[in-house]
N, C-alpha and C. Protein backbone atom coordinates (compact mmCIF):
# COMPACT_ATOMS: atom_id res chain seq x y z
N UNK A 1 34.41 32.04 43.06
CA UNK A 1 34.74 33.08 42.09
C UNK A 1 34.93 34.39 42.84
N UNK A 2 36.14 35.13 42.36
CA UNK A 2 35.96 36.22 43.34
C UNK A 2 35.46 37.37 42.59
N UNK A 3 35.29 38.74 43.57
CA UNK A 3 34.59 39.29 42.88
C UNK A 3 35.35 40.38 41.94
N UNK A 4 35.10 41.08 41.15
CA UNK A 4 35.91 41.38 40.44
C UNK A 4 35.91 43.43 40.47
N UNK A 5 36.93 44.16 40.17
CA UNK A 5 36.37 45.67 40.56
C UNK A 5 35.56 46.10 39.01
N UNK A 6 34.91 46.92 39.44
CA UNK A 6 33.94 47.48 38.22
C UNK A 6 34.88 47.85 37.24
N UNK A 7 36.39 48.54 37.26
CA UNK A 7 37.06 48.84 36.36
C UNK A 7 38.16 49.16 36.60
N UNK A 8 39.13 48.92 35.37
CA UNK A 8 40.53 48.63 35.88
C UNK A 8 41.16 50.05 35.83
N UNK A 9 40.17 51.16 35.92
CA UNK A 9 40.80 52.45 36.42
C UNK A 9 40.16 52.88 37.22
N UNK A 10 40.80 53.60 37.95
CA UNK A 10 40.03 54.88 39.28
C UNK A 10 38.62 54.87 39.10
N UNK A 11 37.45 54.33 40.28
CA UNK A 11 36.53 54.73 40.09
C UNK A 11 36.14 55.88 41.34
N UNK A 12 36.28 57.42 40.40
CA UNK A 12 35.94 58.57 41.63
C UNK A 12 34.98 58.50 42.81
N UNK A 13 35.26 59.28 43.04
CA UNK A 13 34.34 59.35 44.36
C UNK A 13 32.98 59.93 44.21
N UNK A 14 31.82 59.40 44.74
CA UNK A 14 30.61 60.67 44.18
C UNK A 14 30.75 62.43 44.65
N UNK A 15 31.52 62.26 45.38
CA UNK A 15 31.56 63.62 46.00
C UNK A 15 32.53 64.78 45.62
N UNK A 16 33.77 63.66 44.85
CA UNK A 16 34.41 64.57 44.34
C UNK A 16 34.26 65.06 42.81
N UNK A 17 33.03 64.63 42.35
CA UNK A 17 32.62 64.85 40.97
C UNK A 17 31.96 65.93 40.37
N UNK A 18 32.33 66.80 39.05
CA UNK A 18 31.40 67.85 39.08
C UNK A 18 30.09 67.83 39.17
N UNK A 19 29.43 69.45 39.31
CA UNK A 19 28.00 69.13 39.45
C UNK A 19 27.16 68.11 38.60
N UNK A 20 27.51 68.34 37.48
CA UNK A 20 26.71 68.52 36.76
C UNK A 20 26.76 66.76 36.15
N UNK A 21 27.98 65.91 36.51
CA UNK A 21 27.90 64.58 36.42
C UNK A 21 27.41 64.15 37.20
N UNK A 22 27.64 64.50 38.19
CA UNK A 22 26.65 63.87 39.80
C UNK A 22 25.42 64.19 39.81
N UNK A 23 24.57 65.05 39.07
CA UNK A 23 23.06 65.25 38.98
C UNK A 23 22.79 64.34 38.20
N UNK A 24 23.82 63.96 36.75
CA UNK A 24 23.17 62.77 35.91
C UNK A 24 23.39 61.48 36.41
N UNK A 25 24.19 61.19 37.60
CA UNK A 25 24.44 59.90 37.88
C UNK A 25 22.88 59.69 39.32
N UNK A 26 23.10 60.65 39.85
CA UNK A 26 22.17 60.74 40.92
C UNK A 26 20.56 60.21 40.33
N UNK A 27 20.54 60.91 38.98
CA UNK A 27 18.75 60.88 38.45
C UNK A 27 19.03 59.61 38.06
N UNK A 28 19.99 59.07 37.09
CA UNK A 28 19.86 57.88 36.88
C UNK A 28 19.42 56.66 38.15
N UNK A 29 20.53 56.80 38.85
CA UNK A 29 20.14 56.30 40.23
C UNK A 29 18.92 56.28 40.55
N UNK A 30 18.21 57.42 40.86
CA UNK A 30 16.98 57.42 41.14
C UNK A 30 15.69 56.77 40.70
N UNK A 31 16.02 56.62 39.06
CA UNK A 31 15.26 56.06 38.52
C UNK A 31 15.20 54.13 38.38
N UNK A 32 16.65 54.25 38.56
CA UNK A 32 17.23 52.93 38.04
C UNK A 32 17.08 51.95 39.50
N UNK A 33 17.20 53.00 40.65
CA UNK A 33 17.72 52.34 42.07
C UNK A 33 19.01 51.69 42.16
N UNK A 34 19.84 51.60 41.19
CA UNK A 34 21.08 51.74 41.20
C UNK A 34 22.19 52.31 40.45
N UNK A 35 23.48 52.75 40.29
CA UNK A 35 24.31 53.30 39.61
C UNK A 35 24.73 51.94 38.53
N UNK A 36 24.16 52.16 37.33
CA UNK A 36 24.97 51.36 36.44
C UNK A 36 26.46 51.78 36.61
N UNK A 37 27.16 50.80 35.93
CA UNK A 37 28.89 50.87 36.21
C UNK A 37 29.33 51.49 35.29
N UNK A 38 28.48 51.66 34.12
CA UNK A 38 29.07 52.87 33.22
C UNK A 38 28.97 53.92 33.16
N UNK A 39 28.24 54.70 34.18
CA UNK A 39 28.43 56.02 34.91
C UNK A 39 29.83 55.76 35.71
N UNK A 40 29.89 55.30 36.33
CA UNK A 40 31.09 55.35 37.52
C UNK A 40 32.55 55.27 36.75
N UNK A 41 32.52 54.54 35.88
CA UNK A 41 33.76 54.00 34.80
C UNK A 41 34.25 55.25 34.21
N UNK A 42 33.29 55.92 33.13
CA UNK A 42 33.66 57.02 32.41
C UNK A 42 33.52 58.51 33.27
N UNK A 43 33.54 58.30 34.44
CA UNK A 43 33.50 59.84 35.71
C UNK A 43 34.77 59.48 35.58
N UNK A 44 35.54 58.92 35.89
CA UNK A 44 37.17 59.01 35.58
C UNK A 44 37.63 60.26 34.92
N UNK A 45 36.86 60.03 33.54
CA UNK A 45 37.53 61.67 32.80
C UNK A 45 35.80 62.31 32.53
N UNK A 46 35.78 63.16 33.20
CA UNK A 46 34.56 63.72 33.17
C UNK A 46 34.29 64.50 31.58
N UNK A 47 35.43 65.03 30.90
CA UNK A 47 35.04 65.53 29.48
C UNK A 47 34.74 64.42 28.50
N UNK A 48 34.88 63.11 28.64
CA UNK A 48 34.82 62.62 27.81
C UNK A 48 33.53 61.99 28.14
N UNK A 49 33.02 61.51 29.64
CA UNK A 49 31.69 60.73 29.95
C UNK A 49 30.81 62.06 29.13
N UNK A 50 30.90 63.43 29.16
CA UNK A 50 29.74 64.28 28.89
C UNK A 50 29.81 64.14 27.28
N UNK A 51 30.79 63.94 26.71
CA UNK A 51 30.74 63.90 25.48
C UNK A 51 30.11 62.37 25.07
N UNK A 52 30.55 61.56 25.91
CA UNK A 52 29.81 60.17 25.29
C UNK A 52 28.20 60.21 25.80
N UNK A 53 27.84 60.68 27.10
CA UNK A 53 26.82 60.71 27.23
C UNK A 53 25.86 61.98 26.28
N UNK A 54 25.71 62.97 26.07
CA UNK A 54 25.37 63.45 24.75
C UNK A 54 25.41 63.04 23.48
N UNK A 55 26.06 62.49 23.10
CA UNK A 55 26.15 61.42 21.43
C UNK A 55 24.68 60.03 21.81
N UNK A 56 25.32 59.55 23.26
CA UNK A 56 24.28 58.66 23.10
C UNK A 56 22.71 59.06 23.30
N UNK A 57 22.46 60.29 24.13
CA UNK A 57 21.29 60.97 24.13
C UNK A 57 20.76 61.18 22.80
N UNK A 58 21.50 61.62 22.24
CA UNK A 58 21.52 61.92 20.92
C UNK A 58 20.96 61.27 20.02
N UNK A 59 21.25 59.80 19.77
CA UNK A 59 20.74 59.11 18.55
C UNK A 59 20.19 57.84 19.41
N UNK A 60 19.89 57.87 20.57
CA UNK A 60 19.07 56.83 21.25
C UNK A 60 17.86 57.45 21.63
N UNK A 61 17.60 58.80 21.50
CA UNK A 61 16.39 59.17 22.04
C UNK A 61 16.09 60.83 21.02
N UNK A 62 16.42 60.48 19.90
CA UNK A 62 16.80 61.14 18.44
C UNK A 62 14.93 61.66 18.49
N UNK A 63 14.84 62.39 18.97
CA UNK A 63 13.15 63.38 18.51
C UNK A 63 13.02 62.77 16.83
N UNK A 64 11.88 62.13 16.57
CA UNK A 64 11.38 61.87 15.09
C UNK A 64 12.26 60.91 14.56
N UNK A 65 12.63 60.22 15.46
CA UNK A 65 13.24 58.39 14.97
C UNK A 65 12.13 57.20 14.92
N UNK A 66 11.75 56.82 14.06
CA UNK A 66 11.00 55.90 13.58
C UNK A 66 11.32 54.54 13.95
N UNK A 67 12.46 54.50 14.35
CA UNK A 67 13.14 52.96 15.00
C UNK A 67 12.93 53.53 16.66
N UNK A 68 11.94 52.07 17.14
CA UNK A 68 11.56 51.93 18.35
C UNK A 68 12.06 51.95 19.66
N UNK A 69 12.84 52.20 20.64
CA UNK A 69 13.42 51.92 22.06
C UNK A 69 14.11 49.91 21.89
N UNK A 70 12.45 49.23 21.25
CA UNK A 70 13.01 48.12 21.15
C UNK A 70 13.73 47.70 20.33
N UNK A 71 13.85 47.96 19.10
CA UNK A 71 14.58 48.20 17.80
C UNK A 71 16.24 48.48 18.05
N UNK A 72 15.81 50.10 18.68
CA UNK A 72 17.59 50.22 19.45
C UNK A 72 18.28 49.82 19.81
N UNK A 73 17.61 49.05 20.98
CA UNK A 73 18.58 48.03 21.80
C UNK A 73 18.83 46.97 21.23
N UNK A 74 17.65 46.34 20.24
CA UNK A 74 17.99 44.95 19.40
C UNK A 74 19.65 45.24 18.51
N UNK A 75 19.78 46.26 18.00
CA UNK A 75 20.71 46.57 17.32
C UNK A 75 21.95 46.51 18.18
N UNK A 76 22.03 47.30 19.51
CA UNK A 76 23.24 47.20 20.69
C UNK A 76 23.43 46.04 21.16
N UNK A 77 22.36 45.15 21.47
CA UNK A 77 22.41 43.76 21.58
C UNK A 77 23.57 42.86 20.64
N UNK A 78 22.96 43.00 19.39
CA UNK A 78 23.58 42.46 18.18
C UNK A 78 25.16 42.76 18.17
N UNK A 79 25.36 43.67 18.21
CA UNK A 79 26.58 44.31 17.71
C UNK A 79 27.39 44.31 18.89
N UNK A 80 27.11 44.10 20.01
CA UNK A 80 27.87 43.95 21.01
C UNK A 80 28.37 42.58 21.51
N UNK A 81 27.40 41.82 20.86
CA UNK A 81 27.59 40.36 21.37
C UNK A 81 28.76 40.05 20.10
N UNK A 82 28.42 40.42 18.73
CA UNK A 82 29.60 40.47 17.64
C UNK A 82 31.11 40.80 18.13
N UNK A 83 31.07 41.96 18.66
CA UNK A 83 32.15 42.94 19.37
C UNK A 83 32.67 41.90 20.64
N UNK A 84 31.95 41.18 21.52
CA UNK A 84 32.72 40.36 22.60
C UNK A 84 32.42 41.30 23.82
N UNK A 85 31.61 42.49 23.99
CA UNK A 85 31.43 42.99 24.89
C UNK A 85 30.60 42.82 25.59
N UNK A 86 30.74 42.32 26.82
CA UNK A 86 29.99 41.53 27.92
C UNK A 86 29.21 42.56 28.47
N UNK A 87 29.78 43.32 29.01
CA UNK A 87 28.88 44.75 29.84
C UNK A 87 27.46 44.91 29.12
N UNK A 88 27.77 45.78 27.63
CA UNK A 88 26.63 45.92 27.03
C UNK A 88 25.97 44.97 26.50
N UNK A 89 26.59 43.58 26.41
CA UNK A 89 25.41 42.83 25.83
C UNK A 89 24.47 42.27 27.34
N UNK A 90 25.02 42.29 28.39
CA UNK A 90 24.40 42.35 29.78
C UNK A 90 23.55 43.41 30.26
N UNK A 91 23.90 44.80 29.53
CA UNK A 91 23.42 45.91 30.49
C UNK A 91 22.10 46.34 29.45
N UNK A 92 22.38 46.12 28.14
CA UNK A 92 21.47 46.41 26.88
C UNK A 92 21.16 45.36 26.87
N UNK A 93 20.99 43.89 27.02
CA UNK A 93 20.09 43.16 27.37
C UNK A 93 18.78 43.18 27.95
N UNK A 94 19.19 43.65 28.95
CA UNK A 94 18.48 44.30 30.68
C UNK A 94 17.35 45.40 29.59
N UNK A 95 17.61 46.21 29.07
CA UNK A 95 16.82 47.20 28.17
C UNK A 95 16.47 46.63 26.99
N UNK A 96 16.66 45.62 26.55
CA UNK A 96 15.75 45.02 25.80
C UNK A 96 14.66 44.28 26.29
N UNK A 97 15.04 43.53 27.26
CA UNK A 97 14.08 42.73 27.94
C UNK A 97 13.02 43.69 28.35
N UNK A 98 13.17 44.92 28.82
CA UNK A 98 12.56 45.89 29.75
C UNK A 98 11.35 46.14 28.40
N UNK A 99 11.95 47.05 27.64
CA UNK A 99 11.68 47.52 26.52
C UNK A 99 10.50 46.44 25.65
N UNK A 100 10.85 45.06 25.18
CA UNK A 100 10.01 44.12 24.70
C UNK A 100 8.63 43.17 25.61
N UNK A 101 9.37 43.27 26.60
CA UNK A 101 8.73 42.55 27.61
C UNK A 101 8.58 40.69 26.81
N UNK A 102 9.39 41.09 26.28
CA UNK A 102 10.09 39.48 26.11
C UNK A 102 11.41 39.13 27.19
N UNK A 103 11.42 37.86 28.09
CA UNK A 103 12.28 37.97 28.44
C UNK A 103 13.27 36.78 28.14
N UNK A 104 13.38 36.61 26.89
CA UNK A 104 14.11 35.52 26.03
C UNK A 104 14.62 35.94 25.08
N UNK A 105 14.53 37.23 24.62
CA UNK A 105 14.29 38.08 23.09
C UNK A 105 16.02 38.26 23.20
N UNK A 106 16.79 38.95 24.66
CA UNK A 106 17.54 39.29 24.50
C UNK A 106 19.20 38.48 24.00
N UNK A 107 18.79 37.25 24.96
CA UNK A 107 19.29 36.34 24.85
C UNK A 107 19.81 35.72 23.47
N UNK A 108 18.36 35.43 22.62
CA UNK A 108 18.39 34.97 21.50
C UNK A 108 19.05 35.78 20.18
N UNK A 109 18.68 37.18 20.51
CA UNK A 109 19.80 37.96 19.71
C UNK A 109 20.93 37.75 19.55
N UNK A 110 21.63 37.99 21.06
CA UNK A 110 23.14 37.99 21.13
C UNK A 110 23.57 36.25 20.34
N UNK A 111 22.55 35.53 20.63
CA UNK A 111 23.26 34.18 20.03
C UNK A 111 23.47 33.97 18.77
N UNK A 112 22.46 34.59 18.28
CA UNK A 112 22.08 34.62 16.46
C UNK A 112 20.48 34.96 16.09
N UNK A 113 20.63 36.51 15.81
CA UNK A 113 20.07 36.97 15.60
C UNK A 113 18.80 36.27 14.30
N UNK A 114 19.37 35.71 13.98
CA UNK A 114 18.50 35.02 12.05
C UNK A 114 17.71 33.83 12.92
N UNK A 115 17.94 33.37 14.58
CA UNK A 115 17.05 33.06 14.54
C UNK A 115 16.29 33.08 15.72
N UNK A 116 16.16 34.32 16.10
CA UNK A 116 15.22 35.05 17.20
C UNK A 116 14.25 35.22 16.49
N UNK A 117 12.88 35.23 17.22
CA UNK A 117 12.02 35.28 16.54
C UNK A 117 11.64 37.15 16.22
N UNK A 118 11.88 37.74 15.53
CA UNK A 118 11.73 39.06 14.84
C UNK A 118 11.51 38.95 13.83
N UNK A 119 11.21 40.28 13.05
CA UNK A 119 10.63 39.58 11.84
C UNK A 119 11.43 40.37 10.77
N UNK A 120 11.19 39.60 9.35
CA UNK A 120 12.08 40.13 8.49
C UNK A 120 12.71 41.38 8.53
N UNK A 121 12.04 42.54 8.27
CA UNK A 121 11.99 44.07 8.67
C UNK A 121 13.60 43.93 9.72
N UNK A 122 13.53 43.51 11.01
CA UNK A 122 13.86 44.14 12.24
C UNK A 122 15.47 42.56 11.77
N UNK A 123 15.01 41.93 11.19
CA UNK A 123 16.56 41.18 10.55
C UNK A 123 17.31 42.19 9.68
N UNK A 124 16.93 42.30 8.87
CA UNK A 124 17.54 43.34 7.46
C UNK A 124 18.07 44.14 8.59
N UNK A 125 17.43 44.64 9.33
CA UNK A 125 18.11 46.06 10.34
C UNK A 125 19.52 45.39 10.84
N UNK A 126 19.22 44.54 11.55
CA UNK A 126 20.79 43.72 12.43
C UNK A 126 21.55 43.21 11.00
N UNK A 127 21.04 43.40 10.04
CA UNK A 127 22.01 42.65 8.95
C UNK A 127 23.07 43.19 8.66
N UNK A 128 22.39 44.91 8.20
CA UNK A 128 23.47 45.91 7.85
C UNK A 128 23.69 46.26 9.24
N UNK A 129 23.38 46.08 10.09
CA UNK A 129 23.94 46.95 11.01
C UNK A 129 25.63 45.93 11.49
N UNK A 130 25.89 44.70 11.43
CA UNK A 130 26.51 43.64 11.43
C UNK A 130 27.68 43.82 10.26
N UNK A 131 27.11 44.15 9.56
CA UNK A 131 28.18 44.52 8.51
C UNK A 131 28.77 45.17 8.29
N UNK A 132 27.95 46.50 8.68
CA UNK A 132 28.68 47.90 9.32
C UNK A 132 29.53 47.64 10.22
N UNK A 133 29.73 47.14 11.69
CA UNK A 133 30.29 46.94 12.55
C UNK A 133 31.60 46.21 12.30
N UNK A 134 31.18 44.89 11.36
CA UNK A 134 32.09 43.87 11.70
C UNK A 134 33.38 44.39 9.93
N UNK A 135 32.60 44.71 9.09
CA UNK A 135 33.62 45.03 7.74
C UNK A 135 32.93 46.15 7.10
N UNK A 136 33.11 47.38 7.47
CA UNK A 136 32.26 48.69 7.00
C UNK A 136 32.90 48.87 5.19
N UNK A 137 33.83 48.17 4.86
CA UNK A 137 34.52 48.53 4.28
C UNK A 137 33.42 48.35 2.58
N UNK A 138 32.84 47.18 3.15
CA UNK A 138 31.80 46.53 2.49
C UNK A 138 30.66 46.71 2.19
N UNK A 139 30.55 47.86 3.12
CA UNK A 139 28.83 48.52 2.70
C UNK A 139 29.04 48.99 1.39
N UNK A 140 27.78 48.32 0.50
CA UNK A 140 27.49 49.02 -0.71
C UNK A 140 25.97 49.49 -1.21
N UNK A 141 25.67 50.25 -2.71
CA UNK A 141 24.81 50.76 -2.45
C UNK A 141 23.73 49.59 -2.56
N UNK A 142 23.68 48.06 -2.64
CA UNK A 142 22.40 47.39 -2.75
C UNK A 142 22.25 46.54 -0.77
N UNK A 143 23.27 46.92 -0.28
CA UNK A 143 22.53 46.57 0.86
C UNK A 143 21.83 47.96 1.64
N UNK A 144 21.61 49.48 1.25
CA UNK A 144 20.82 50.49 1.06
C UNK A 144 19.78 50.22 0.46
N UNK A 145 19.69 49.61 -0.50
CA UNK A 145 18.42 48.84 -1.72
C UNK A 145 17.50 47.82 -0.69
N UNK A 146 18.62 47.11 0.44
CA UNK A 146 17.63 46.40 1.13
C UNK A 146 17.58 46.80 2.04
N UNK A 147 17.24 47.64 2.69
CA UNK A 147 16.68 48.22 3.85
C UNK A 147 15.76 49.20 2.98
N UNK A 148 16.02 49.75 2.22
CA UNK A 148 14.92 50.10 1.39
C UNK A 148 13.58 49.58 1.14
N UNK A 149 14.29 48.02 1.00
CA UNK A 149 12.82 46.82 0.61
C UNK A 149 12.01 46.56 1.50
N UNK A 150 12.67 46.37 2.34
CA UNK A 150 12.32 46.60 3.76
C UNK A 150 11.19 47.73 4.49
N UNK A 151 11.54 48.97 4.10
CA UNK A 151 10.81 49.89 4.74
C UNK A 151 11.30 51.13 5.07
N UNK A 152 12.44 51.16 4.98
CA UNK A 152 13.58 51.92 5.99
C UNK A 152 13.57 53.08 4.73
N UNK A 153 14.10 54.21 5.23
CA UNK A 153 14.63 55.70 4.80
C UNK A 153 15.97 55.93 4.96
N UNK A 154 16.59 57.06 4.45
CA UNK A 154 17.50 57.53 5.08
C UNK A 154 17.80 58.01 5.78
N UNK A 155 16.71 58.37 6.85
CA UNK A 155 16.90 58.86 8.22
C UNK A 155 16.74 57.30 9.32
N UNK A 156 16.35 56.60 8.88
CA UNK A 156 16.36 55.44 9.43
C UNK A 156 17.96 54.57 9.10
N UNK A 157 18.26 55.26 8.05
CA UNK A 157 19.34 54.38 7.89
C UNK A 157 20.35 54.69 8.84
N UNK A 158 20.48 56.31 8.84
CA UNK A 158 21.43 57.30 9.59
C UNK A 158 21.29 56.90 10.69
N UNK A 159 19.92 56.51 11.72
CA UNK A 159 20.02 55.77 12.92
C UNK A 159 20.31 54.74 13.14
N UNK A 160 20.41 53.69 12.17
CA UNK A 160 20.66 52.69 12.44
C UNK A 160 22.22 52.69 12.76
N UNK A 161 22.70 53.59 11.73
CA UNK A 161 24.50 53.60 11.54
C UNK A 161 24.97 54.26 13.05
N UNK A 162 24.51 55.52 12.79
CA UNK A 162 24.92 56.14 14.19
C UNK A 162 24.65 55.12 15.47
N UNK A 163 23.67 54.22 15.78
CA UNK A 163 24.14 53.44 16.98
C UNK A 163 25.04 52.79 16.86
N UNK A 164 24.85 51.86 15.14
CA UNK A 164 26.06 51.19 15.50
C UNK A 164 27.19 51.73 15.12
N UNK A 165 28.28 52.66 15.28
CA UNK A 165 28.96 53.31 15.45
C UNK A 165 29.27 53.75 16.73
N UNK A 166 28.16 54.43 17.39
CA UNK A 166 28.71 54.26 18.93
C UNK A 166 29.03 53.41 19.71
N UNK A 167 28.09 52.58 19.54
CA UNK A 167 28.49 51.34 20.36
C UNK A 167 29.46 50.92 20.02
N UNK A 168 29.95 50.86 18.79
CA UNK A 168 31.60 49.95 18.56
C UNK A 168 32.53 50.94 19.29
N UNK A 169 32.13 52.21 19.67
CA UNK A 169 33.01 52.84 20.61
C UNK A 169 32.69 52.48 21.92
N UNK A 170 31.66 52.28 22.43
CA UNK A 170 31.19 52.05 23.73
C UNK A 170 31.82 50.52 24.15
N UNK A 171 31.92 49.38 22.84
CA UNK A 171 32.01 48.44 22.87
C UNK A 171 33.33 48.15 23.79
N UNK A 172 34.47 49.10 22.38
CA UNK A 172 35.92 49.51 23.31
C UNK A 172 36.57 49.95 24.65
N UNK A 173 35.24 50.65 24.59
CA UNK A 173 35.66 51.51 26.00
C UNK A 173 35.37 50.45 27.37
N UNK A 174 34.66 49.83 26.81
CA UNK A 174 33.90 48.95 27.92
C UNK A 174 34.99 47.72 27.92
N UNK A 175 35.21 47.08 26.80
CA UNK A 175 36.12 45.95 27.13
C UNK A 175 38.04 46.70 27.78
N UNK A 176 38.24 47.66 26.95
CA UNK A 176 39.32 48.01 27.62
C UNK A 176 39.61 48.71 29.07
N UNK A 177 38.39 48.90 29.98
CA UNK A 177 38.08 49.40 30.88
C UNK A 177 37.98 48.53 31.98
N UNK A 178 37.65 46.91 31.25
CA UNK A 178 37.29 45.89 32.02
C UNK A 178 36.12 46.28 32.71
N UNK A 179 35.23 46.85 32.01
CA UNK A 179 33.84 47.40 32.97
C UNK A 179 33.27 46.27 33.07
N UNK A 180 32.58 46.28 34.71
CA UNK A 180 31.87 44.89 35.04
C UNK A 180 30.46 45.24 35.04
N UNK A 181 29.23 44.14 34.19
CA UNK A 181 27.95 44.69 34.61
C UNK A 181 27.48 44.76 35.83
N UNK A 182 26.69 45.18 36.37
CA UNK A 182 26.34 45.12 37.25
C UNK A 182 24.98 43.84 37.95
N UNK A 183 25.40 43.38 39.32
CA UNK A 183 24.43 42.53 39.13
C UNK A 183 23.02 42.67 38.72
N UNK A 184 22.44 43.80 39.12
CA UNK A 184 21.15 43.79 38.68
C UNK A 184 20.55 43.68 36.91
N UNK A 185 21.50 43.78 36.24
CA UNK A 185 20.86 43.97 35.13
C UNK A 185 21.15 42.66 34.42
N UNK A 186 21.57 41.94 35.37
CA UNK A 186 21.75 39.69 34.92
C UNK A 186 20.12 39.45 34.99
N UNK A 187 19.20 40.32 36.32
CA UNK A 187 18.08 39.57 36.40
C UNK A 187 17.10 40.69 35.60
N UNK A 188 17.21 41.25 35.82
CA UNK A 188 15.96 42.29 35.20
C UNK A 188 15.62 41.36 34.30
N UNK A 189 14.01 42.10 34.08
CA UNK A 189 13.07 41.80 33.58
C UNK A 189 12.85 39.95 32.86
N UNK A 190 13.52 39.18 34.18
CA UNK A 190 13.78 38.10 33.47
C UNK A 190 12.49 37.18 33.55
N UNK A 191 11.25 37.68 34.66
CA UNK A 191 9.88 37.01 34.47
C UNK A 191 9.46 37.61 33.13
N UNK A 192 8.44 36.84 33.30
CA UNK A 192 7.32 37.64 31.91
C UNK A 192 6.29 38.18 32.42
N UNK A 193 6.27 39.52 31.82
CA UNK A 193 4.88 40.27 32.52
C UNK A 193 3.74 40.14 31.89
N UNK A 194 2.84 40.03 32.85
CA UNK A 194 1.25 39.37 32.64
C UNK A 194 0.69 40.40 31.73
């Protein structure tokens, strides 16, 4: 198999990048020990990586969101594996696994969510969020009634929507980009921690 380039446009140089992308790719790095490929992909057009990276700061790490880190990603999981996008259901995998410290959880999502083991609550969430994604046209007010039954608010609802909304943009950007995951995030967190 050969190997394939991270993306089927220009990936810049670190050096020729503004400051202020190269400090966020650098910390990531630092933390991560490597450059995910979706930093490198969207430095191409630097106004638009700052604009996507702020939206996703935004409602992934939303101050006074009641839906969990693991919750989040269960939802990007879902909706990406719906969408056909390999990157994020590989790279948000990797952050689910991290995040649950299940390292089967992620897997089982992307295949079919109804029957990962989660529990009612955190189904209803991937339900509408699935429906949103795949026929928005269709949201009405009694699947609001069930996330209601559920537990959920309207600020919970608003998060739920806003990820999945980005991601069906992230989804795009990523398949039309041909962004490749990166190897490390095939193995992450794929033991189980004691």
């Amino acid at each position: 198999m050969s190997a394939l380039t991270i993306s089927r446009y220009p990936v810049p140089d670190l050096k020729s990048l503004p400051e202020d992308i190269l400090a966020r790719i650098l910390e990531v790095q630092e933390k991560a020990r490597f450059i995910p490929n979706v930093f490198l992909t969207l430095a191409y057009r630097p106004a638009e990586f700052r604009a996507f990276f702020a939206y996703h700061d935004a409602i992934m790490h939303r101050e006074g969101s009641t839906l969990s880190p693991t919750e989040k990603e269960m939802i990007v999981v879902a909706i990406s594996s719906a969408n056909g996008c390999q990157y994020c259901v590989v790279a948000h995998g990797a952050m689910l696994r991290v995040f649950a410290k299940e390292p089967l959880l992620a897997d089982q999502i992307a295949v079919n969510y109804l029957h990962a083991p989660i529990n009612e609550k955190q189904k209803a969430m991937l339900t509408f969020a699935l429906k949103l994604s795949r026929s928005p046209e269709l949201v009405q007010e009694s699947d609001y009634e069930q996330l209601n039954n559920h537990g959920y608010d309207d600020e919970d609802i608003l998060d739920i929507a806003g990820i999945t909304a980005f991601f069906g943009l992230s989804n795009r950007m990523a398949i039309v980009t041909r962004m490749q995951p990166n190897n490390e995030f095939y193995t992450m967190a794929r033991e189980p921690r004691s």
